[in-house]
N, C-alpha and C. Protein backbone atom coordinates (compact mmCIF):
# COMPACT_ATOMS: atom_id res chain seq x y z
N UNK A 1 5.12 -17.24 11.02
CA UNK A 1 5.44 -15.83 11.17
C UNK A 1 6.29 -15.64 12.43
N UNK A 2 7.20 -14.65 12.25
CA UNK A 2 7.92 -14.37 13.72
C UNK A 2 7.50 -13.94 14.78
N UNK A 3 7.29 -14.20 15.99
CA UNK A 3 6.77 -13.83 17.35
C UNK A 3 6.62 -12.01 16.74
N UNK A 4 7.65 -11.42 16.90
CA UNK A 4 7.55 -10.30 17.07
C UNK A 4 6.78 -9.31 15.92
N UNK A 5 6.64 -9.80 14.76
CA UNK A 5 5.77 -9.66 13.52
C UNK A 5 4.24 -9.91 13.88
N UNK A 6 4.23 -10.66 14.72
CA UNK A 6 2.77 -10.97 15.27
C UNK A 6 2.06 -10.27 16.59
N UNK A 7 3.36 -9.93 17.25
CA UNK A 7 3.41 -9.15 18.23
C UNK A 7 2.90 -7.54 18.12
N UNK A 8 3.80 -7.27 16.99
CA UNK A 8 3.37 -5.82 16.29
C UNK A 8 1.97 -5.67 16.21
N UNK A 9 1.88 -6.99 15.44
CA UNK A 9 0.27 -6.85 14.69
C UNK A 9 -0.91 -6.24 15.56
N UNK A 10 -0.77 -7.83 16.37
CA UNK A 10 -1.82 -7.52 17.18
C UNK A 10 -1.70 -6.39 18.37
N UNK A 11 -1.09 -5.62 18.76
CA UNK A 11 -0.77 -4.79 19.52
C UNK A 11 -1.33 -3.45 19.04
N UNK A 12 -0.87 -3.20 17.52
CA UNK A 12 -1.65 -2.20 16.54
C UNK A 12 -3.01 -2.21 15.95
N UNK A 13 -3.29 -3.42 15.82
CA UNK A 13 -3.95 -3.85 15.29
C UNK A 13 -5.38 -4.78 16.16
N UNK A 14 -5.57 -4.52 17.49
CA UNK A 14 -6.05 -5.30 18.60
C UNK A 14 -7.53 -5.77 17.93
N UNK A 15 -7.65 -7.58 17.82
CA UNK A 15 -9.09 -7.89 17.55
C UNK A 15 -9.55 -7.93 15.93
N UNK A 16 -8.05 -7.53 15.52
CA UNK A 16 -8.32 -8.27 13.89
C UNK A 16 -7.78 -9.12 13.29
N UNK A 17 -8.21 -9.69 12.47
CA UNK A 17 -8.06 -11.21 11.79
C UNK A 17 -7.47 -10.98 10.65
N UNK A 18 -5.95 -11.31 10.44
CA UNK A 18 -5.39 -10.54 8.79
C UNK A 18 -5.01 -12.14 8.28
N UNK A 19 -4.72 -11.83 7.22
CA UNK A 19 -4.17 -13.16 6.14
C UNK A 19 -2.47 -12.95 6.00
N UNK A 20 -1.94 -13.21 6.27
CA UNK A 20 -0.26 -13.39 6.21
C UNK A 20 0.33 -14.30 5.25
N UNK A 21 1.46 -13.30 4.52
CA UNK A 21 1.67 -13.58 2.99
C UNK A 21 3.49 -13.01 3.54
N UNK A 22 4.64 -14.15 3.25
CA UNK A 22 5.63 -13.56 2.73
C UNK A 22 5.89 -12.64 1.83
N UNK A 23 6.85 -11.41 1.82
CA UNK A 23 7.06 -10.50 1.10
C UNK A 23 8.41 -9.88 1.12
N UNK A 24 9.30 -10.19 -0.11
CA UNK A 24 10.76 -10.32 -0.14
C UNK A 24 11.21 -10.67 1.63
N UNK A 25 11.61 -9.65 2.60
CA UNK A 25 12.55 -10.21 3.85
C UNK A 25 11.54 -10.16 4.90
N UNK A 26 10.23 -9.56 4.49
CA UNK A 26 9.38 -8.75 5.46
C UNK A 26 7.99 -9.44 5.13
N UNK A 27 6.98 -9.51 6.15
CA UNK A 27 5.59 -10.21 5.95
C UNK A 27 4.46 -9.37 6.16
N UNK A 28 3.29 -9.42 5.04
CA UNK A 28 2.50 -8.53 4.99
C UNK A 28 1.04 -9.27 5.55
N UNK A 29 0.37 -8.57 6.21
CA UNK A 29 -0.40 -8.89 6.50
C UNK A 29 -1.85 -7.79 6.21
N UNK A 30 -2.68 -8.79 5.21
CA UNK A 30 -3.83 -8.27 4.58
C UNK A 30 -5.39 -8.18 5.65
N UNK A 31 -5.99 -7.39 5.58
CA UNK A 31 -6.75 -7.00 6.65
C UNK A 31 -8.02 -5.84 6.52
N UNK A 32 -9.19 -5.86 7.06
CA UNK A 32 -9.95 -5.04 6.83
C UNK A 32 -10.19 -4.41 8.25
N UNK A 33 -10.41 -2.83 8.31
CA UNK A 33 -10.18 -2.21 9.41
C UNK A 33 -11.29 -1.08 8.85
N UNK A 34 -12.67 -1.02 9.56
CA UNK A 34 -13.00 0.29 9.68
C UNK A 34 -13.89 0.54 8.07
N UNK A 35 -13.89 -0.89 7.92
CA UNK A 35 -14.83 -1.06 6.28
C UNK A 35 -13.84 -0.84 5.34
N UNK A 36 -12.33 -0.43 5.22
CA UNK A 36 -11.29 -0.65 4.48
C UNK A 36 -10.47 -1.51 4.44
N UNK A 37 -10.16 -1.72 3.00
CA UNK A 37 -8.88 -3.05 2.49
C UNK A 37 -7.80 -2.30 3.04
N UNK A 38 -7.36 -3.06 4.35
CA UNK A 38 -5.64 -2.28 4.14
C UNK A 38 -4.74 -3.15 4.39
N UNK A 39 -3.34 -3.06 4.59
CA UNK A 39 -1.92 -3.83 4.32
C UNK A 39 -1.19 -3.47 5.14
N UNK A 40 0.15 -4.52 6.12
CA UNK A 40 0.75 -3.43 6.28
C UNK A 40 1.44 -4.87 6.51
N UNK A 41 3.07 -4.31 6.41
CA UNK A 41 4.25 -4.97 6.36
C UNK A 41 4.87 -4.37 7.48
N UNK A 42 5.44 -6.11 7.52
CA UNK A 42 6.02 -5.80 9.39
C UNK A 42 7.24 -6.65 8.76
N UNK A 43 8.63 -6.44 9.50
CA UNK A 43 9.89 -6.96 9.43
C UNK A 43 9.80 -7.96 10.40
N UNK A 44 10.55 -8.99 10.39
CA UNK A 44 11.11 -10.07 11.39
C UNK A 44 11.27 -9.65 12.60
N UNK A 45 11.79 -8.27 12.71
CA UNK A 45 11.57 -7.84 14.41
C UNK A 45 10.76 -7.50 14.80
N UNK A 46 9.65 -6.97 14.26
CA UNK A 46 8.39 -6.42 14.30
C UNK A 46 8.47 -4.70 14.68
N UNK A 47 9.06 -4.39 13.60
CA UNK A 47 8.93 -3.15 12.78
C UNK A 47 8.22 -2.94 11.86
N UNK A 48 6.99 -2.39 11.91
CA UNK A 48 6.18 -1.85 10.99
C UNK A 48 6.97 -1.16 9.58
N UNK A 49 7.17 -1.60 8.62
CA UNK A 49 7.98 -0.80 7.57
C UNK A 49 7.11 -0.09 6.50
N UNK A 50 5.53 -0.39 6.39
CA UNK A 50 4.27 0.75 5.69
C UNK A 50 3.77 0.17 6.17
N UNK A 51 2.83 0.77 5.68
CA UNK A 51 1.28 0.68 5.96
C UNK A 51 0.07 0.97 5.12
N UNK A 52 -0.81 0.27 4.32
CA UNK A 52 -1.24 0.70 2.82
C UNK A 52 -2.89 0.67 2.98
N UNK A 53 -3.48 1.31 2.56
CA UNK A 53 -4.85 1.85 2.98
C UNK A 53 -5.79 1.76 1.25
N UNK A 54 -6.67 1.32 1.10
CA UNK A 54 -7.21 1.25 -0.42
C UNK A 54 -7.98 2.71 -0.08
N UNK A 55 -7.91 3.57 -1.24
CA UNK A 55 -8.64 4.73 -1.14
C UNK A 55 -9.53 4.46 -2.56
N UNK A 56 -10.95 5.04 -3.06
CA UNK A 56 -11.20 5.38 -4.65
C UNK A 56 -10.02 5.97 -5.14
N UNK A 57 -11.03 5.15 -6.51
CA UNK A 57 -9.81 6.18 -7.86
C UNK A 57 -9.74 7.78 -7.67
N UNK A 58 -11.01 8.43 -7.07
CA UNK A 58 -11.53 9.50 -8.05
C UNK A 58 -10.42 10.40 -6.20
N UNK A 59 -9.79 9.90 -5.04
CA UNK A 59 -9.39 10.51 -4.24
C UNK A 59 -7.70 10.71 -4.45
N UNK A 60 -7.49 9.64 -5.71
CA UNK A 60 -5.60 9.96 -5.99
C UNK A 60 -5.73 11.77 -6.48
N UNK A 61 -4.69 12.17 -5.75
CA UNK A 61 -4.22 13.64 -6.31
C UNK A 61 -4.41 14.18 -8.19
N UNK A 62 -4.61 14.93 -8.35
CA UNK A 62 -5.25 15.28 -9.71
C UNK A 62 -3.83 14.99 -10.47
N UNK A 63 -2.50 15.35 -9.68
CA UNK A 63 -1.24 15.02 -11.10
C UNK A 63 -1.27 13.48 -11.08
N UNK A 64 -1.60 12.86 -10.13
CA UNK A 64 -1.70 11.69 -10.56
C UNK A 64 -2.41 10.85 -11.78
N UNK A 65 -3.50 11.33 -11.13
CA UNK A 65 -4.61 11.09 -12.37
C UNK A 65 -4.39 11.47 -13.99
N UNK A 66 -3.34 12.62 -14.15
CA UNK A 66 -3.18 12.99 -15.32
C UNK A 66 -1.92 12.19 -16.38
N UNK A 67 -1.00 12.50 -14.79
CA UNK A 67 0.19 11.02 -15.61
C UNK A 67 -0.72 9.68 -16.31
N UNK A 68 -1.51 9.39 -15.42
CA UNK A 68 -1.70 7.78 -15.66
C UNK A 68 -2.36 8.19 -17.23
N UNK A 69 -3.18 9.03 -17.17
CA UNK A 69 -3.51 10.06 -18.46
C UNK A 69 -2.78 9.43 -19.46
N UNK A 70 -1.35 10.25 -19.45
CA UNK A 70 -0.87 10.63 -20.21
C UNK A 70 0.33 9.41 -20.55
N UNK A 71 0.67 8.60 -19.90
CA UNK A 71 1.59 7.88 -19.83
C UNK A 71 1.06 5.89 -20.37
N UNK A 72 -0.21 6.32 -19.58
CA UNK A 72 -0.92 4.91 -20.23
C UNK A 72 -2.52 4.75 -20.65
N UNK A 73 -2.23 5.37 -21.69
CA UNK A 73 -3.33 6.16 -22.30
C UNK A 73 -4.41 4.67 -23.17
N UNK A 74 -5.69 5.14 -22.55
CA UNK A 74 -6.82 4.12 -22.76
C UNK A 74 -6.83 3.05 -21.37
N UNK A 75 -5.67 3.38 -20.62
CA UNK A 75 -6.19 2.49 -19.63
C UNK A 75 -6.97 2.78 -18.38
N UNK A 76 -7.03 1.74 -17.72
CA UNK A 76 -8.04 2.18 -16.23
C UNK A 76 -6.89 1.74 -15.12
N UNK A 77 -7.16 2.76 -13.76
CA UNK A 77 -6.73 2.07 -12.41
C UNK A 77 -7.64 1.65 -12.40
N UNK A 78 -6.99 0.24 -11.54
CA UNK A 78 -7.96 -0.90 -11.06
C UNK A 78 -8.43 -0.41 -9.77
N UNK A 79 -7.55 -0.14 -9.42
CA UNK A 79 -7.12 -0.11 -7.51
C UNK A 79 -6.06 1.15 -7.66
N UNK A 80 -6.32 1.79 -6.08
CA UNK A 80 -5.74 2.87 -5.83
C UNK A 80 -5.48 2.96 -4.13
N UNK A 81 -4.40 3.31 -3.78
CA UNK A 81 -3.71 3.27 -2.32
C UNK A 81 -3.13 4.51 -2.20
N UNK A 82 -3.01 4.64 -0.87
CA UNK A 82 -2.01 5.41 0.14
C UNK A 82 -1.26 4.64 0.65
N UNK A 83 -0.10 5.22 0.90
CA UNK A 83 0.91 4.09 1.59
C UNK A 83 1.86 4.98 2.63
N UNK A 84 1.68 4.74 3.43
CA UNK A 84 2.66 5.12 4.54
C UNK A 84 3.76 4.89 4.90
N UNK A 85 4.61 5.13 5.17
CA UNK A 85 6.20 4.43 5.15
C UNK A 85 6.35 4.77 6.79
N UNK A 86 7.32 3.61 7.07
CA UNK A 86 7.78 3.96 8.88
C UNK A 86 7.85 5.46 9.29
N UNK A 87 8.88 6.37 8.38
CA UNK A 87 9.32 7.79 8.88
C UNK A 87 8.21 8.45 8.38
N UNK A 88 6.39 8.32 7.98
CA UNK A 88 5.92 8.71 8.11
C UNK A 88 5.39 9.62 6.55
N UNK A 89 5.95 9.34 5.75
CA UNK A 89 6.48 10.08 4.01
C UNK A 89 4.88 9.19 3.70
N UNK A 90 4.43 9.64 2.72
CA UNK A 90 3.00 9.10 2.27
C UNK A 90 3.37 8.89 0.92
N UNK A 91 2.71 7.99 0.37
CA UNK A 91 2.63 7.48 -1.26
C UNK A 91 1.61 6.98 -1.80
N UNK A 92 1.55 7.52 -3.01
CA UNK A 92 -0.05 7.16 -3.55
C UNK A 92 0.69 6.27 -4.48
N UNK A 93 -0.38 5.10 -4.61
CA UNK A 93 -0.31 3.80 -5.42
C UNK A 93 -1.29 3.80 -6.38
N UNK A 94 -1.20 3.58 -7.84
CA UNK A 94 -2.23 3.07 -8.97
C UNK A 94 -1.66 1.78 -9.11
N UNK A 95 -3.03 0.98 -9.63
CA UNK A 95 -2.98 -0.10 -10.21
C UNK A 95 -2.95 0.03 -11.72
N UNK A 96 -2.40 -0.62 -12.42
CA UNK A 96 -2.68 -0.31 -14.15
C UNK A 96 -1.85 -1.08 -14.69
N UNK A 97 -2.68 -2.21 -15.06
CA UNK A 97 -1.80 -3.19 -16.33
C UNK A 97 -1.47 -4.24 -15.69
N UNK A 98 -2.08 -4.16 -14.35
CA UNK A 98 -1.00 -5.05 -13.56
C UNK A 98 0.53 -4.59 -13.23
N UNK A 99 0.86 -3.38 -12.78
CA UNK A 99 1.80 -2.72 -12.58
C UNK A 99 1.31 -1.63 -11.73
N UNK A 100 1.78 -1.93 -10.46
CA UNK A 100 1.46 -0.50 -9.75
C UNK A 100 2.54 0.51 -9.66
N UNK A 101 1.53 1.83 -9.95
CA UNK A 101 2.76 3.14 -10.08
C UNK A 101 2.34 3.65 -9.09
N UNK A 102 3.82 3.74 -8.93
CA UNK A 102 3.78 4.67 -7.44
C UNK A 102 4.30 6.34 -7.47
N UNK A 103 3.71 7.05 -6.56
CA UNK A 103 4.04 8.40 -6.71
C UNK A 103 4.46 8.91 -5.37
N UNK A 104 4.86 10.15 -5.33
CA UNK A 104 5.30 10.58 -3.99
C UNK A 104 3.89 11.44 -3.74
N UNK A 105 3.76 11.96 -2.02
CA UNK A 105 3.28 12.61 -1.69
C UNK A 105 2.30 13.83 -2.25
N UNK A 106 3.32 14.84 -3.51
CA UNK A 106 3.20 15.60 -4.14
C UNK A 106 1.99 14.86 -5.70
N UNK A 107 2.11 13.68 -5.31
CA UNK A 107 1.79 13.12 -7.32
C UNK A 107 2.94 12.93 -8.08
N UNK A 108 4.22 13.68 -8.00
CA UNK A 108 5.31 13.12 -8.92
C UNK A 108 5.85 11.56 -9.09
N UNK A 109 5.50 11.15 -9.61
CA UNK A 109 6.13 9.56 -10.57
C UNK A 109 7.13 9.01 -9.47
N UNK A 110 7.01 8.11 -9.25
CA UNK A 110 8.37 7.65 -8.28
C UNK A 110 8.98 6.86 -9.48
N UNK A 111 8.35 5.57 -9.56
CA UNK A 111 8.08 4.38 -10.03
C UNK A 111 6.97 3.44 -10.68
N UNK A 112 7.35 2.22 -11.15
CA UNK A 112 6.67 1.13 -11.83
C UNK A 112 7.02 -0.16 -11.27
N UNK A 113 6.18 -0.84 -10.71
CA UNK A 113 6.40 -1.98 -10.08
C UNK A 113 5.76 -2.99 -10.75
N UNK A 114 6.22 -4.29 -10.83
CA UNK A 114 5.51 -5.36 -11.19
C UNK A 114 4.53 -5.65 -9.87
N UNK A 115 3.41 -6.17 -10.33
CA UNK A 115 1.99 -6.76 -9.22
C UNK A 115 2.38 -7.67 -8.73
């Protein structure tokens, strides 16, 4: 990992023990904080670029809950996130199918990501 990726970490992060995983240009480091699963991706300079927090199913926003409804119908979220971005913009994450959908702030649909 890069000095300064590690630097970040532990600076934010003082006294925890994460698992470090390449991720396309940027490295994520998996971690429990406070009795929560959370994530957060740091760049080569050690720029924090999110930050991802596991929340319950039953705390994603209600339009969320209804897309997944309506869009992939009979299935279950596995897993469900908040995600923080550097400038601070929030995003809720479902798991489903092995594809996490992501939404904006509001619940509107961003995207579909492969797992």
């Amino acid at each position: 990992m890069p000095v300064a990726a590690k630097q970040t970490f532990e600076k934010n992060y003082s006294g925890i023990k994460g698992t470090w995983d390449k991720e396309d240009n940027n490295y994520e480091v998996s971690f429990k904080k406070d009795g929560k699963d959370m994530s957060v991706v740091i760049n080569e300079s050690g720029t924090i670029v999110e930050t991802e927090t596991d929340i319950p199913v039953t705390d994603l926003p209600a339009t969320v809950l209804d897309y997944i409804k309506q869009h992939y119908q009979g299935k279950e979220i596995k897993e469900a996130s908040t995600i923080t971005k550097a400038n601070g913009a929030v995003n809720y994450e479902a798991e489903v199918d092995d594809k996490d959908v992501i939404f904006d702030a509001n619940g509107k649909f961003i995207e579909e990501e492969k797992d």
